[in-house]
Protein backbone atom coordinates (compact mmCIF):
# COMPACT_ATOMS: atom_id res chain seq x y z
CA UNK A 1 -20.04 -16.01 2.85
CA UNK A 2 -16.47 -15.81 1.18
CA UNK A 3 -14.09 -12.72 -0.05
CA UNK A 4 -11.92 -13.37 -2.83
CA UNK A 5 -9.13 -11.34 -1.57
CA UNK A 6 -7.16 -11.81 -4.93
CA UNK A 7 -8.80 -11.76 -8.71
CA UNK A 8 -7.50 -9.98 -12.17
CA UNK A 9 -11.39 -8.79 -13.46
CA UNK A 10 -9.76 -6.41 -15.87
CA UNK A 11 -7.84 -9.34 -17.85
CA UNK A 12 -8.88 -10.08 -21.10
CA UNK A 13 -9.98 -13.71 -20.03
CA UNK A 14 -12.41 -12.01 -17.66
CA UNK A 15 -12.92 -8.12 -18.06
CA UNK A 16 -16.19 -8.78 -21.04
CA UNK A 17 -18.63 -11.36 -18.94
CA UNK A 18 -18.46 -9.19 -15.76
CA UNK A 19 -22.03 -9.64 -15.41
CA UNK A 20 -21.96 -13.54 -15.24
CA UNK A 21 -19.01 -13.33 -13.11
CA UNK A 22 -20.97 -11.25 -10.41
CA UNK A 23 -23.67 -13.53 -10.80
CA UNK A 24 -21.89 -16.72 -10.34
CA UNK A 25 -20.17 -14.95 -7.44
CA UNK A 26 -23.82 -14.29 -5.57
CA UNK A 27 -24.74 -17.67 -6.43
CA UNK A 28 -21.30 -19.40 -4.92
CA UNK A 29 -22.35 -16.97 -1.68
CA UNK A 30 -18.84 -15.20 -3.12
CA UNK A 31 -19.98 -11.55 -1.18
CA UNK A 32 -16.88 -9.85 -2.54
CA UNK A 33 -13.11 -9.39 -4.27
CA UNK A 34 -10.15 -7.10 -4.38
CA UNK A 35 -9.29 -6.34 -8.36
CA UNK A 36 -5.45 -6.44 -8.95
CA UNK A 37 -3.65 -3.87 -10.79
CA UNK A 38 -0.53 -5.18 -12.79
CA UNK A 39 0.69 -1.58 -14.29
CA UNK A 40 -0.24 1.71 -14.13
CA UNK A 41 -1.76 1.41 -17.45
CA UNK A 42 -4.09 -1.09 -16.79
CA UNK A 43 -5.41 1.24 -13.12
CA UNK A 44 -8.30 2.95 -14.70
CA UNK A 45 -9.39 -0.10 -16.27
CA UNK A 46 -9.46 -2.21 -12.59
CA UNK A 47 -10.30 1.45 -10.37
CA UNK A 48 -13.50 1.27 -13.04
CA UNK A 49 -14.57 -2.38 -12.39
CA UNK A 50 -14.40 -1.42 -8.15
CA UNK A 51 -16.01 2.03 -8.79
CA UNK A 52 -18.84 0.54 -10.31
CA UNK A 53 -19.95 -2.37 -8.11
CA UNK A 54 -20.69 -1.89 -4.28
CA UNK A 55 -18.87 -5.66 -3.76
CA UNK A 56 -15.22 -4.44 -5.59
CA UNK A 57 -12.25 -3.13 -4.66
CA UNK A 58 -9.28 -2.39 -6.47
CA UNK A 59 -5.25 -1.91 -5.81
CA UNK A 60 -2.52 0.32 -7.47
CA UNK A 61 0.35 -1.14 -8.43
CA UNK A 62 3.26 -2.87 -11.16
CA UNK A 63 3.89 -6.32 -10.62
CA UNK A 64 7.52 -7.11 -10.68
CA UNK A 65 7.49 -9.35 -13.86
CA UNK A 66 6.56 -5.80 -16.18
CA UNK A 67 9.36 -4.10 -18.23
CA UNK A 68 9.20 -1.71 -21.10
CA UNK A 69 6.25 0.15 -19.79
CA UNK A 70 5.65 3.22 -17.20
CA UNK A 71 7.49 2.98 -14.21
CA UNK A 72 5.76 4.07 -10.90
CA UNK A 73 6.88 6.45 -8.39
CA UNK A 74 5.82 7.02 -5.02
CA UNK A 75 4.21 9.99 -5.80
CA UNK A 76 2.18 8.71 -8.74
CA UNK A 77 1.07 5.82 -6.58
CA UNK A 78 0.23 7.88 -3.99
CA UNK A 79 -1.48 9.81 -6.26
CA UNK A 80 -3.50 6.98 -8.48
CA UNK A 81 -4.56 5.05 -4.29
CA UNK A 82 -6.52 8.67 -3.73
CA UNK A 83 -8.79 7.35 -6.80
CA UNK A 84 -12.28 6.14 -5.10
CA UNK A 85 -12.52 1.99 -3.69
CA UNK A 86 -8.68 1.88 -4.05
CA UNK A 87 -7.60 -0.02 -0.74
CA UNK A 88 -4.35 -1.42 -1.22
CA UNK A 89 -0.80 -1.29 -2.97
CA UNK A 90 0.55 -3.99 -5.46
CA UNK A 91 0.74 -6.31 -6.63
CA UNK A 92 4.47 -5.55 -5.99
CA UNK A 93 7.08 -7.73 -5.16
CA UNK A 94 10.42 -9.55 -6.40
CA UNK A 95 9.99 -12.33 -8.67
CA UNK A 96 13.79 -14.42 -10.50
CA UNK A 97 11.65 -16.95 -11.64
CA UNK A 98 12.46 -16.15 -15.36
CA UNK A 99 15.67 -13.96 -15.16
CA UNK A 100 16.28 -14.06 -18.97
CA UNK A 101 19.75 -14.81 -18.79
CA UNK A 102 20.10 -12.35 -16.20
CA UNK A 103 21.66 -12.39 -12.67
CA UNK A 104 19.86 -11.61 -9.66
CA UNK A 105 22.11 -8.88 -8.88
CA UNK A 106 21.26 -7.21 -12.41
CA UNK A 107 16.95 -7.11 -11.03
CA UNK A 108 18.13 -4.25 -8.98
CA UNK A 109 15.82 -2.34 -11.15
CA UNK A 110 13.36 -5.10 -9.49
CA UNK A 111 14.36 -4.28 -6.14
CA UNK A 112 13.89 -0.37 -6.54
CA UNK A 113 10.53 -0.68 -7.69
CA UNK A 114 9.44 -3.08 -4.84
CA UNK A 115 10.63 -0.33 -2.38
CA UNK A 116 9.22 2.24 -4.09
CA UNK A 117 5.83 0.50 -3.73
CA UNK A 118 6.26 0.15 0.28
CA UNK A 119 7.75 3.46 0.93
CA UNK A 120 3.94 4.58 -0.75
CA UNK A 121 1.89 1.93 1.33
CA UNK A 122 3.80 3.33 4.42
CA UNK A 123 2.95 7.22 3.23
CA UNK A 124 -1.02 5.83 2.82
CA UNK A 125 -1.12 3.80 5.56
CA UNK A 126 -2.61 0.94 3.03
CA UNK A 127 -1.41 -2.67 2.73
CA UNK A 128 0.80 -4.07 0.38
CA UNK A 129 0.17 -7.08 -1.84
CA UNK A 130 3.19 -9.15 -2.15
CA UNK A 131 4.17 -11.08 -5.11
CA UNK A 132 7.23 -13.50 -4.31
CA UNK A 133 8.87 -16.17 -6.70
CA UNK A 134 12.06 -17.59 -6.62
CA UNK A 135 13.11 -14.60 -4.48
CA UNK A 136 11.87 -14.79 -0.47
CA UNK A 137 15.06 -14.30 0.82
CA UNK A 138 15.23 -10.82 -1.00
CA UNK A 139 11.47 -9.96 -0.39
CA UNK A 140 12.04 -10.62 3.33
CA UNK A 141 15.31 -8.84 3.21
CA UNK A 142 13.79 -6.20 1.70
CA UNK A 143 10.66 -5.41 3.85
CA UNK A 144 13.04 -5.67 6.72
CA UNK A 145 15.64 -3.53 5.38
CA UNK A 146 12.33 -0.89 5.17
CA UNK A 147 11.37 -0.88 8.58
CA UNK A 148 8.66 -3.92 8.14
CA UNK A 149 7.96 -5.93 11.89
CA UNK A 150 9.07 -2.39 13.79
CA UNK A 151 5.52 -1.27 15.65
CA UNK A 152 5.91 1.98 14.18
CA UNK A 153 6.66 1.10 10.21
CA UNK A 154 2.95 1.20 9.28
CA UNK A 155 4.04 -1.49 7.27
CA UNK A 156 1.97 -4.58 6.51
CA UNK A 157 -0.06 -6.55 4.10
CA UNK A 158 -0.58 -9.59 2.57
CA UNK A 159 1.75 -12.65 0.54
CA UNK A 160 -0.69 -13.71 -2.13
CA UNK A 161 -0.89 -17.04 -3.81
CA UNK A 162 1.59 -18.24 -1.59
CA UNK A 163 4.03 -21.06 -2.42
CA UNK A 164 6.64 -20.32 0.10
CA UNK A 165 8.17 -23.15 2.76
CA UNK A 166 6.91 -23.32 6.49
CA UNK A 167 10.25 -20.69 6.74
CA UNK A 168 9.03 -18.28 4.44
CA UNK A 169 5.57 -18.35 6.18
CA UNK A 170 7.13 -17.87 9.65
CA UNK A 171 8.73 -15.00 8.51
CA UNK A 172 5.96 -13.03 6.67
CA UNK A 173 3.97 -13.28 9.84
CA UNK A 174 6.81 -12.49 12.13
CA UNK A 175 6.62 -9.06 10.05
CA UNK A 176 3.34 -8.75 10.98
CA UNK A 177 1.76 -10.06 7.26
CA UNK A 178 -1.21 -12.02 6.27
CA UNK A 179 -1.28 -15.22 4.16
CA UNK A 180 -3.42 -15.85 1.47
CA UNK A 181 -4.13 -19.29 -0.26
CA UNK A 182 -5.22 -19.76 -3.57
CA UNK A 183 -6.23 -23.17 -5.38
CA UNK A 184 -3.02 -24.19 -5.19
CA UNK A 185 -3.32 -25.85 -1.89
CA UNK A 186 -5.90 -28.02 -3.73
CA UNK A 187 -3.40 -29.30 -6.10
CA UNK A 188 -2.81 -33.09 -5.33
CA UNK A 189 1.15 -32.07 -5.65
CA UNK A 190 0.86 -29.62 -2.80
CA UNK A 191 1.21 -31.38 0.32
CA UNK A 192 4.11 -29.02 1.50
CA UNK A 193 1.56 -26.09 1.48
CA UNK A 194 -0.92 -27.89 2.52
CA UNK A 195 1.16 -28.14 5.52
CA UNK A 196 2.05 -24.35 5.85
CA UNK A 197 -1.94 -23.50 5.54
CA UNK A 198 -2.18 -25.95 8.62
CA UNK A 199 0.54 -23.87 10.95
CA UNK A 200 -0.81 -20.15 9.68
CA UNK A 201 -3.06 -18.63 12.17
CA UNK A 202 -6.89 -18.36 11.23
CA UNK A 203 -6.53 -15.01 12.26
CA UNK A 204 -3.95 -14.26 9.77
CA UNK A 205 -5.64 -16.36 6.80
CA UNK A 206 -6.75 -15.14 3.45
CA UNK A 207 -8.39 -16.78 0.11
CA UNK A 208 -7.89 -15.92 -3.41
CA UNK A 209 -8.71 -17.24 -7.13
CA UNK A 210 -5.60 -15.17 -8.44
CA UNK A 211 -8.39 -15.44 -11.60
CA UNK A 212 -8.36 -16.32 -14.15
CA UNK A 213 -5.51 -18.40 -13.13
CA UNK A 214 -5.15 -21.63 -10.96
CA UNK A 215 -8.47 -22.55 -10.58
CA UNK A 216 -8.52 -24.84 -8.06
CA UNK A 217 -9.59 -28.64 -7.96
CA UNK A 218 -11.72 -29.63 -9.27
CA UNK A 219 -11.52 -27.29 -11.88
CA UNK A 220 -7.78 -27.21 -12.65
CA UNK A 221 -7.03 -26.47 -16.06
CA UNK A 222 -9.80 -24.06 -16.48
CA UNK A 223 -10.60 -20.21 -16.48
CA UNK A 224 -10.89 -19.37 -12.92
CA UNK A 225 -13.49 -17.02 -11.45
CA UNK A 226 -14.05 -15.46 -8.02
CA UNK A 227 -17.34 -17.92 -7.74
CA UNK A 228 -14.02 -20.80 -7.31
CA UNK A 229 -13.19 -19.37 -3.63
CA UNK A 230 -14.80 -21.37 -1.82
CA UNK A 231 -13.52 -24.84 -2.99
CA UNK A 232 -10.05 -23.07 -1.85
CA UNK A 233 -12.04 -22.35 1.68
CA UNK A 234 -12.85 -26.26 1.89
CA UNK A 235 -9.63 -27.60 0.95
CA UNK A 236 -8.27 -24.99 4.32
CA UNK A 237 -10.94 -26.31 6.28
CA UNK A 238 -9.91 -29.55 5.85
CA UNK A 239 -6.56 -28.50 6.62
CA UNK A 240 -7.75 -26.36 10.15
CA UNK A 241 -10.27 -29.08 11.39
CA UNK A 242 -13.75 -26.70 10.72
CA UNK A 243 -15.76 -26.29 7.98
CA UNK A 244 -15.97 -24.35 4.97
CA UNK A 245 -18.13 -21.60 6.51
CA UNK A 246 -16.11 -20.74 9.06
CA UNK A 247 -13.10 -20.69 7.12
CA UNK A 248 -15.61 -17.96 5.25
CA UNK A 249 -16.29 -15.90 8.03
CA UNK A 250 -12.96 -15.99 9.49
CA UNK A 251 -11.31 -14.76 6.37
CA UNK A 252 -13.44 -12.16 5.53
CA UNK A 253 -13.56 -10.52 8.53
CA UNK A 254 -9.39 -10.73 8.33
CA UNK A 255 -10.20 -8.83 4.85
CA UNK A 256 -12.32 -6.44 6.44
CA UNK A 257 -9.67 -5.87 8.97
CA UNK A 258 -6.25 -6.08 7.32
CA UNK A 259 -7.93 -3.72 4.04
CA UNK A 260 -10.23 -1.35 6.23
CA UNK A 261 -13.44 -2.20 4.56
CA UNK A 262 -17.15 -3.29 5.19
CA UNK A 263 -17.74 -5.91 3.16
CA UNK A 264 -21.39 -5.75 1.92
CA UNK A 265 -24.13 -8.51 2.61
CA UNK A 266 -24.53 -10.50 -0.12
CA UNK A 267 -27.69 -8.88 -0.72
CA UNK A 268 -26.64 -5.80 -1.53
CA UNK A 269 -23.82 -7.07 -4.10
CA UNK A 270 -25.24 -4.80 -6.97
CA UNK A 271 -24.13 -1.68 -8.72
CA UNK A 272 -23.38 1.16 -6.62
């Protein structure tokens, strides 16, 4: 079985054919997914979705891209992760892609609100979801400049939908992170990461749809759904030399480990 570790059910593309979604997931022998949070007025929307299926999970966070709407603090983030099936913090991150005519040293207001989000995941104890684009060297800087890699930080987590170099990669796991892989890899232009997925460590492997975005091959182009995991667990098989299913059980139990959880047997993939 498979673990999306990285889907957006609450999206408008996705949030009204839930039911089809968790069919297609039980079908696709998809057991489970983490929901993403993207501001702190979208959280009771996503902390709904995960409240009311045994197979969900949900995050609190503001992805670095928002502006104009509430900002989070540590103790509101704090406070919102207390919320039942929450498990992790983020997405959160740095992200220049589209600076706006803005320098990098004017996202300070970035920066801020990426530490804000780890100094909370440290308070917790729960890992961070990492969002980097066009920014590694700060993200790295960043978690370092918190306490990230030290045995005692209590900080850790996960880079999603990674698109970083073999550099990048090194350092995320020499701070002690997990690596997730989303249908990216199975682009036919992505030979680079292809490469990275090759040198990460099973043990320190995750999947994702990042849904309904970047559905992979060979549905590129299309609405992505958590059922899509697994062609992103055959393209890393490839890459690792096993097959599909044991990309699928190594990953999930990394989710199971990294987030804390039990994820449930397929079987039981219902309403709780």
């Amino acid at each position: 079985m498979f673990v999306d570790s990285h889907c957006h059910l609450s999206f408008p593309e996705l949030q009204g054919r839930l039911p089809q979604i968790l069919a297609d997931m039980r079908a696709a022998r998809v057991a489970a997914a983490l929901c993403i949070c993207t501001t702190l007025e979208e959280f009771s929307t996503v902390q709904a979705l995960a409240a009311g299926q045994a197979n969900l999970w949900a995050s609190v966070g503001v992805h670095p891209d928002t502006e104009g709407l509430a900002e989070p603090s540590v103790e509101e983030l704090c406070r919102l992760a207390a919320q039942p099936k929450v498990i992790a913090i983020g997405e959160t991150g740095l992200d220049y892609y589209r600076l706006n005519g803005r320098s990098v040293a004017e996202m300070e207001w970035q920066r801020e609100r990426f530490r804000v989000h780890i100094r909370a995941a440290r308070q917790l104890g729960l890992p961070l979801v990492i969002h980097t684009r066009s920014a590694s060297d700060d993200t790295i800087a960043l978690l370092k400049e918190e306490g990230a890699g030290t045995e005692s930080s209590g900080i850790g987590g996960v880079f999603h939908c990674f698109t970083e170099t073999m550099e990048v990669a090194r350092a995320a796991l020499d701070l002690g992170f997990h690596i997730s892989f989303s249908g990216i890899v199975s682009f036919r232009n992505a030979a680079d990461l292809r490469e990275v997925a090759r040198f990460v460590p099973m043990e320190r492997c995750l999947i994702e749809t990042d849904s309904p975005y970047l559905a992979p091959v060979p549905y590129r182009g299309k609405t992505n759904s958590p059922a899509y995991v697994p062609h992103v667990a055959t393209v890393l098989a490839a890459e690792k030399g096993v097959d599909a299913e044991e990309i699928g059980r190594v990953t999930t139990a990394n989710f199971e480990r990294l987030f804390g959880v039990k994820v449930p047997a397929l079987a039981e993939g219902g309403s709780s």
